[in-house]
N, C-alpha and C. Protein backbone atom coordinates (compact mmCIF):
# COMPACT_ATOMS: atom_id res chain seq x y z
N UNK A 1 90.78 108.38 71.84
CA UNK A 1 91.69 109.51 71.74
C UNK A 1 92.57 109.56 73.00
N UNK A 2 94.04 109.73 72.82
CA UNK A 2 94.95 109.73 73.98
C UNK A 2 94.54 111.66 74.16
N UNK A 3 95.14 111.70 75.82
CA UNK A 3 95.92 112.72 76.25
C UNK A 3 96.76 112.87 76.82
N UNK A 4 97.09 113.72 77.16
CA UNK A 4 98.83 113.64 78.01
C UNK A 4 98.90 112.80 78.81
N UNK A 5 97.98 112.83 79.96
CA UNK A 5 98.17 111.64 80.64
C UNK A 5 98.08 110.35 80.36
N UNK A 6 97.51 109.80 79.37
CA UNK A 6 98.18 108.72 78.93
C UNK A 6 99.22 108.84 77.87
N UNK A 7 99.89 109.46 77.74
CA UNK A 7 101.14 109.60 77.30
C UNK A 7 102.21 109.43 78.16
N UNK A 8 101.71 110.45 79.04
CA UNK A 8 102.89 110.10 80.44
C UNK A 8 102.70 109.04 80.90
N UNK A 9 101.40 108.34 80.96
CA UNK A 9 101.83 107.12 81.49
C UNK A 9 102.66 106.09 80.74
N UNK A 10 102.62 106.14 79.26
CA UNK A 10 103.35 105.27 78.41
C UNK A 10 104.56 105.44 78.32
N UNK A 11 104.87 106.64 79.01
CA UNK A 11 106.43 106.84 78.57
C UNK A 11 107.60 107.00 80.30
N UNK A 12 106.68 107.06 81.20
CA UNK A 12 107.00 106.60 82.53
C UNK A 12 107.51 105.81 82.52
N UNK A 13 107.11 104.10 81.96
CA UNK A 13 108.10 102.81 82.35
C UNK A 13 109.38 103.46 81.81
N UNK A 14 109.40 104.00 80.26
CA UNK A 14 110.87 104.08 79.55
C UNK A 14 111.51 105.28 80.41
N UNK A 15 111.08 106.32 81.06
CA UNK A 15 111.60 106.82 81.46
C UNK A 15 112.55 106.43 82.76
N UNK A 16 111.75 105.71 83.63
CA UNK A 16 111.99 105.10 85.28
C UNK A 16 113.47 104.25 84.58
N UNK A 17 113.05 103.50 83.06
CA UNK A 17 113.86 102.20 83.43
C UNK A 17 115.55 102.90 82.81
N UNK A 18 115.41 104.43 81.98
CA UNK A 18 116.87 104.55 81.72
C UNK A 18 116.98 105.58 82.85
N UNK A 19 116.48 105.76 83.89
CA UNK A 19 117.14 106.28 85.22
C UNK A 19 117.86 105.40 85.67
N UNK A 20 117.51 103.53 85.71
CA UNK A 20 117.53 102.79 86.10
C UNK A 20 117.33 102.38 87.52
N UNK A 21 115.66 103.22 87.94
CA UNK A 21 115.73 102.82 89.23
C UNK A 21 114.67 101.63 89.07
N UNK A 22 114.46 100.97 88.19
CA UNK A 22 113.73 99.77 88.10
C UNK A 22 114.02 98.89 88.14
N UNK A 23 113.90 97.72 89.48
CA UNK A 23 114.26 96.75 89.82
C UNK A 23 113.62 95.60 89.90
N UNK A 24 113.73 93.94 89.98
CA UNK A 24 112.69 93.03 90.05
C UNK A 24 112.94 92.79 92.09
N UNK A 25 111.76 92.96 92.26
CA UNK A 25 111.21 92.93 94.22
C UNK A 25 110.56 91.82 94.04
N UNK A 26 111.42 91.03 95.30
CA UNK A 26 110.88 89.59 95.12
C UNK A 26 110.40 89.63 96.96
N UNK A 27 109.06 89.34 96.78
CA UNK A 27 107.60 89.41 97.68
C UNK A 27 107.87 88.23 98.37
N UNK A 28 108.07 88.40 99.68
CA UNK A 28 107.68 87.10 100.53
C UNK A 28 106.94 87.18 101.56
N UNK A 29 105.65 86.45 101.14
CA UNK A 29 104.69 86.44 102.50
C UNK A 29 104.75 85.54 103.61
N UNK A 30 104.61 86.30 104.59
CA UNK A 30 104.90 85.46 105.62
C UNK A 30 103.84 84.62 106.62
N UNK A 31 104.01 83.36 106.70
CA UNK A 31 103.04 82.41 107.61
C UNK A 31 103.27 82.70 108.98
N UNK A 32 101.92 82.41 109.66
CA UNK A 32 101.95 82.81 110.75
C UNK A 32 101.07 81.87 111.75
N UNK A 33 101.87 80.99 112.51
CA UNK A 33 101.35 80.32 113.49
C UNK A 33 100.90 80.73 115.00
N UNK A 34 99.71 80.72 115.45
CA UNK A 34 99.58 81.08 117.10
C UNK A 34 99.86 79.87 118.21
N UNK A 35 100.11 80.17 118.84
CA UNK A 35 100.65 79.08 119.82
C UNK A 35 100.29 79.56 121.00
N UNK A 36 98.88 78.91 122.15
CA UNK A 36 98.24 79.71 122.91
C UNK A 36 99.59 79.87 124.62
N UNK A 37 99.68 81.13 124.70
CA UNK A 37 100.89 81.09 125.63
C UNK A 37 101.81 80.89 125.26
N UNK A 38 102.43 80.94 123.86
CA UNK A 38 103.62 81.64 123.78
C UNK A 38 103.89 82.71 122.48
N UNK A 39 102.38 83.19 122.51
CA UNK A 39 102.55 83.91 121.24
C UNK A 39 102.46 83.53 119.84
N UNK A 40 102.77 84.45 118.79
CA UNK A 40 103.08 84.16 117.38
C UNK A 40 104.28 83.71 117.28
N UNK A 41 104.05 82.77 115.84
CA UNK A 41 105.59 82.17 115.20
C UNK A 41 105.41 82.77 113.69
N UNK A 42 106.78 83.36 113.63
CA UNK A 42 106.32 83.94 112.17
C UNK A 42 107.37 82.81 111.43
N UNK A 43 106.97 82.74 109.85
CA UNK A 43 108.25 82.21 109.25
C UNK A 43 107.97 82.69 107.68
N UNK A 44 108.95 83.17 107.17
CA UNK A 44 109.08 83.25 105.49
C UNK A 44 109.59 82.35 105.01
N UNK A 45 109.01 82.36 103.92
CA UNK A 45 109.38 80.79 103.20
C UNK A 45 110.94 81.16 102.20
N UNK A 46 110.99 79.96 101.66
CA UNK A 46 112.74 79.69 101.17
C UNK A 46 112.54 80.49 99.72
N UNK A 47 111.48 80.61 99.01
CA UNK A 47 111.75 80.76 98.28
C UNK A 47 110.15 82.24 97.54
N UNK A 48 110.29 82.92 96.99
CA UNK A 48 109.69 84.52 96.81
C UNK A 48 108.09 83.79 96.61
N UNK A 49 107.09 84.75 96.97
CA UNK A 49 105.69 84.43 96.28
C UNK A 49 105.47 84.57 95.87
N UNK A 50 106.46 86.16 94.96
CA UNK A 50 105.98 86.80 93.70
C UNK A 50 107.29 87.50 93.34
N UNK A 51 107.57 87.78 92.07
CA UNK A 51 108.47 88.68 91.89
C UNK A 51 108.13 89.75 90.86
N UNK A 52 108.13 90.74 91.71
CA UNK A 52 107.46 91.75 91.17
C UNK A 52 108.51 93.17 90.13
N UNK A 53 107.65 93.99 89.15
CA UNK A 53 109.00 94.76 88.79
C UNK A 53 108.83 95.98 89.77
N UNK A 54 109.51 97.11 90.33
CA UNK A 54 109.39 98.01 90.87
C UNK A 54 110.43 98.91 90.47
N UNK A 55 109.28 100.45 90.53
CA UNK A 55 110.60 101.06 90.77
C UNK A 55 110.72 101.79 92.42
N UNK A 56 112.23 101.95 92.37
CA UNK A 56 112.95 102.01 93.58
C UNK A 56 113.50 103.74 93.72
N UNK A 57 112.74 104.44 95.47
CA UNK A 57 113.04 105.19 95.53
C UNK A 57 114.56 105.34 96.91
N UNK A 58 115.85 105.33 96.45
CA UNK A 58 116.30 105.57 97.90
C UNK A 58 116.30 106.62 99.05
N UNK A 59 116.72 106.67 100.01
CA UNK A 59 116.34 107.14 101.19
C UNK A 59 116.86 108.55 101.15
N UNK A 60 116.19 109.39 101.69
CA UNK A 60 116.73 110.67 101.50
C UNK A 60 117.68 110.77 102.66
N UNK A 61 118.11 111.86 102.72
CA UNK A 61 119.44 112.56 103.65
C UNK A 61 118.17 113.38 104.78
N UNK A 62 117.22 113.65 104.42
CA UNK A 62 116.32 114.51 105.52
C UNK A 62 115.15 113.46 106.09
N UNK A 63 114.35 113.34 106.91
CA UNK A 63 113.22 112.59 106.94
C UNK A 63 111.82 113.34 106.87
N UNK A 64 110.79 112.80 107.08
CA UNK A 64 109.83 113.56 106.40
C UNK A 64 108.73 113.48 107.89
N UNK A 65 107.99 114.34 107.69
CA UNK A 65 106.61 114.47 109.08
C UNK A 65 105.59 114.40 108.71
N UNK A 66 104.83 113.37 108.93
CA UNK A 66 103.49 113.47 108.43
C UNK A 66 102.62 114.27 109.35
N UNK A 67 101.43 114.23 108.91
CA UNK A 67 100.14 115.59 109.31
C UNK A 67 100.00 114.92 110.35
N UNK A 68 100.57 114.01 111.49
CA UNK A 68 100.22 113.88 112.93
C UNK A 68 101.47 114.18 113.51
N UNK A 69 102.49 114.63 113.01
CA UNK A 69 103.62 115.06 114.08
C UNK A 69 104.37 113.82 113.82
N UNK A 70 104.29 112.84 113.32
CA UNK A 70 105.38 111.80 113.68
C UNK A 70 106.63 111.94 112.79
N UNK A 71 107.20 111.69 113.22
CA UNK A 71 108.90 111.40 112.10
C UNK A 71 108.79 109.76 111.01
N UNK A 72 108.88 109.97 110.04
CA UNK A 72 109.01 109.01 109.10
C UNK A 72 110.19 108.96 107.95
N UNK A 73 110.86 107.64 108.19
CA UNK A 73 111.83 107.70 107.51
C UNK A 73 111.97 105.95 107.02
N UNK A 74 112.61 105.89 105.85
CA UNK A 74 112.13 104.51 105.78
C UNK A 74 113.87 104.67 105.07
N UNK A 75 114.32 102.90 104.56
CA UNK A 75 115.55 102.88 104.14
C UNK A 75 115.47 102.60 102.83
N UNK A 76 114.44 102.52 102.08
CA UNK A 76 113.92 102.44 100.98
C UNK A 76 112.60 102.00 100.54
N UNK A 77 112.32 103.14 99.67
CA UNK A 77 110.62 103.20 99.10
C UNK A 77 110.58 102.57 97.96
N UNK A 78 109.44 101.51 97.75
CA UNK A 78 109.48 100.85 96.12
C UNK A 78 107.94 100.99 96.10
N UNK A 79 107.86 101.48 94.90
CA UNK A 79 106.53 101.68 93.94
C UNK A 79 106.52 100.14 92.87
N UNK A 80 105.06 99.54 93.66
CA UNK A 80 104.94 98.70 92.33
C UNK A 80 103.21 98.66 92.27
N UNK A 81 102.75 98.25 90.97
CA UNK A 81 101.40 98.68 90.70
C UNK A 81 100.32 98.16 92.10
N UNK A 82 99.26 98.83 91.72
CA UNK A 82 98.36 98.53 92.66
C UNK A 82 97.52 97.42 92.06
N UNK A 83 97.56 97.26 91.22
CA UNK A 83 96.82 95.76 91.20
C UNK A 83 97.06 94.43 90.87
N UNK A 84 98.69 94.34 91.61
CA UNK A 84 99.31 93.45 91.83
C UNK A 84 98.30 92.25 92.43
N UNK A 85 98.65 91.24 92.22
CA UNK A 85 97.55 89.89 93.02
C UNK A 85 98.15 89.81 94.39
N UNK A 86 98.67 90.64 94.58
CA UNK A 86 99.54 90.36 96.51
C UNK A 86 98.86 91.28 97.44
N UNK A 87 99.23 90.83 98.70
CA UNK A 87 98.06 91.75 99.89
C UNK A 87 98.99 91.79 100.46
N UNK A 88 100.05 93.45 100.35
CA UNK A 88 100.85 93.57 101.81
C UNK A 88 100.54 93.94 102.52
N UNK A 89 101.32 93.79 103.81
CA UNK A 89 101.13 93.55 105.34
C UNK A 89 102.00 94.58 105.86
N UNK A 90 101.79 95.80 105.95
CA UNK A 90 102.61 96.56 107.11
C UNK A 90 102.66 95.80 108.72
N UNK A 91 103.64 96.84 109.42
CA UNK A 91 103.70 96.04 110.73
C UNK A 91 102.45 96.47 111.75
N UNK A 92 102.41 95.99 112.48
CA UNK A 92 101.06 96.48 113.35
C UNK A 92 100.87 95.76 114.97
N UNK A 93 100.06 95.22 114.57
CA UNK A 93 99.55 94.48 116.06
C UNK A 93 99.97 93.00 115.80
N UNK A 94 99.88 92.07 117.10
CA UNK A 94 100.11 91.19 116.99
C UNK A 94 99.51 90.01 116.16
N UNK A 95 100.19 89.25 115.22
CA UNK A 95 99.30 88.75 114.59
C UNK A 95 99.09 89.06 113.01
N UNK A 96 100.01 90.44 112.73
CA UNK A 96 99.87 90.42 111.31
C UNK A 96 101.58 90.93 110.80
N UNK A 97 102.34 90.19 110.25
CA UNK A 97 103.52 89.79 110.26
C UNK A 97 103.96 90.88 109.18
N UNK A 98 104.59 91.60 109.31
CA UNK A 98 105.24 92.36 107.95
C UNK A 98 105.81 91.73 106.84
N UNK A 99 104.99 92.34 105.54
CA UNK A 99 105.71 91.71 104.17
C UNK A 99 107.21 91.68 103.90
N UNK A 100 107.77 90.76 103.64
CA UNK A 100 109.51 90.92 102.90
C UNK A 100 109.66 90.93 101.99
N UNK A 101 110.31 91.82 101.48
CA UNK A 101 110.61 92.06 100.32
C UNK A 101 112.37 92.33 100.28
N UNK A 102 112.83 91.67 98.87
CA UNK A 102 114.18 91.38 98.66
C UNK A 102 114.62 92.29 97.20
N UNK A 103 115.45 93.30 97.20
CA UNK A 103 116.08 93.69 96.51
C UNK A 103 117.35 93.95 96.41
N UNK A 104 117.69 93.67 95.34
CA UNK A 104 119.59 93.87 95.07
C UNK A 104 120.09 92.51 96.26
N UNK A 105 119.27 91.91 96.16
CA UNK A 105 119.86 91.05 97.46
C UNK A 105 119.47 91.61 99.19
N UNK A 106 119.23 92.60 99.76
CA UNK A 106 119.03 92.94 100.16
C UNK A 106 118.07 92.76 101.14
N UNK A 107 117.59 92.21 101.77
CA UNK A 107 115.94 92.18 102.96
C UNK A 107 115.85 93.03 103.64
N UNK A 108 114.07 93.41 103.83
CA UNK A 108 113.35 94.49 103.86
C UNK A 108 112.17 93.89 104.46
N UNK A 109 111.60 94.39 104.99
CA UNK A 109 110.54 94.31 105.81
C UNK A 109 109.43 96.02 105.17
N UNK A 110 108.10 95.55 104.81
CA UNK A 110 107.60 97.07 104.67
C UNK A 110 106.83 97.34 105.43
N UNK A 111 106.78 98.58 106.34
CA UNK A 111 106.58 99.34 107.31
C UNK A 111 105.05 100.04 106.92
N UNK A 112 105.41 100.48 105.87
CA UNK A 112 104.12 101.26 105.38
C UNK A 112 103.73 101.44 103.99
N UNK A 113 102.36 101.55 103.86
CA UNK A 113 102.22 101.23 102.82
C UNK A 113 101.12 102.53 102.59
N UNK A 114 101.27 103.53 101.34
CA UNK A 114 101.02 104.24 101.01
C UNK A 114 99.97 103.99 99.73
N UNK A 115 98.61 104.48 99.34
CA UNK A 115 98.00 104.03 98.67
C UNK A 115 97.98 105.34 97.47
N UNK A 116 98.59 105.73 96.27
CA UNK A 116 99.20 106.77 95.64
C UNK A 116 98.33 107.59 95.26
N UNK A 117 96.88 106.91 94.70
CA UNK A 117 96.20 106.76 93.87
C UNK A 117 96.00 107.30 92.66
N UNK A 118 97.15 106.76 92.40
CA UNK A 118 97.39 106.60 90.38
C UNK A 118 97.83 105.79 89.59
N UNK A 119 97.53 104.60 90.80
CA UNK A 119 97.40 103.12 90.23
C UNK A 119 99.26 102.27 90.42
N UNK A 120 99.50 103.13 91.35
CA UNK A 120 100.91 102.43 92.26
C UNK A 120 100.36 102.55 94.19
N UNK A 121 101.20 101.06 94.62
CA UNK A 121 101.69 102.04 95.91
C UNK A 121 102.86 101.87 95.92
N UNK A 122 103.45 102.74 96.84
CA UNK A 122 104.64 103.16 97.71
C UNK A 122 104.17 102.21 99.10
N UNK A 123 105.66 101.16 98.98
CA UNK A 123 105.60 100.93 100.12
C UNK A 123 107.23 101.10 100.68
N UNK A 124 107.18 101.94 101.74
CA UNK A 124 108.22 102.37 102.55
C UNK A 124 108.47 100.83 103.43
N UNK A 125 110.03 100.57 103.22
CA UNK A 125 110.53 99.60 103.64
C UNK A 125 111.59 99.72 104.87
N UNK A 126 111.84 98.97 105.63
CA UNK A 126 112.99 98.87 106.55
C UNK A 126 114.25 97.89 105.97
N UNK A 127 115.00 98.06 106.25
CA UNK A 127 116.40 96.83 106.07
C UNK A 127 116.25 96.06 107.42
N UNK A 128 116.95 94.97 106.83
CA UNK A 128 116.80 93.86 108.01
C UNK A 128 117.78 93.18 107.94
N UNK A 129 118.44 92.24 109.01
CA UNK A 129 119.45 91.33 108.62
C UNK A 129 118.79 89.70 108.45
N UNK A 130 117.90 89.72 109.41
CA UNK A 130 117.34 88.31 108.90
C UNK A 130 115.76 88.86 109.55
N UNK A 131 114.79 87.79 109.07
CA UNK A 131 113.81 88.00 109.44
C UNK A 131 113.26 87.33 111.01
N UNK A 132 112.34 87.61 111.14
CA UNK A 132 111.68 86.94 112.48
C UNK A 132 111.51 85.75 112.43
């Protein structure tokens, strides 16, 4: 027996896709070499590891504060399922390289990654002109 919520979930894709904020996000993970004394070498490869569908939230006009005081603002948020076969990589410490992700042509680096839990994440992205 359905209930609403799986109703809404069936009718979410059709809804997202005649907003048309549903886009294909093409995933590039990035390799990462250590080199003792001179640091990490990052490199993304030529061509996507995955191309994923998402939908795409753009950036608001205000930014937002999370429950520690910080300012968060990203240049675009994309929701794609959570049980995608990919393991992104926010930025962090040395040694773990931020995921790229490419839309509209576009490169992105994601910053953060939000876990929704309703079977998407949100990962808040940066723009970039080229990568590391």
């Amino acid at each position: 027996m359905t209930d609403q919520w799986d109703r809404f979930e069936a009718s979410a894709g059709r809804t997202l896709a005649g907003l048309g904020y549903d886009d294909n996000v093409d995933v590039y993970q990035p390799e990462e070499t250590y080199t003792p004394g001179e640091g990490y070498d990052v490199h993304y490869p030529d061509v996507p590891t995955a191309t994923l569908t998402g939908a795409l939230e753009p950036p608001s006009t205000r930014t937002d504060v999370d429950p520690g005081g910080t300012t968060e603002q990203a240049d675009l948020t994309v929701y794609v399922r959570a049980d995608v076969p990919i393991q992104f990589q926010a930025g962090g410490r040395s040694g773990e390289a931020e995921t790229g992700v490419v839309v509209d042509g576009l490169k992105y680096v994601v910053d953060d990654i939000d876990d929704q839990q309703d079977g998407w994440l949100g990962l808040g992205c940066d723009e970039v002109d080229t990568w590391a």
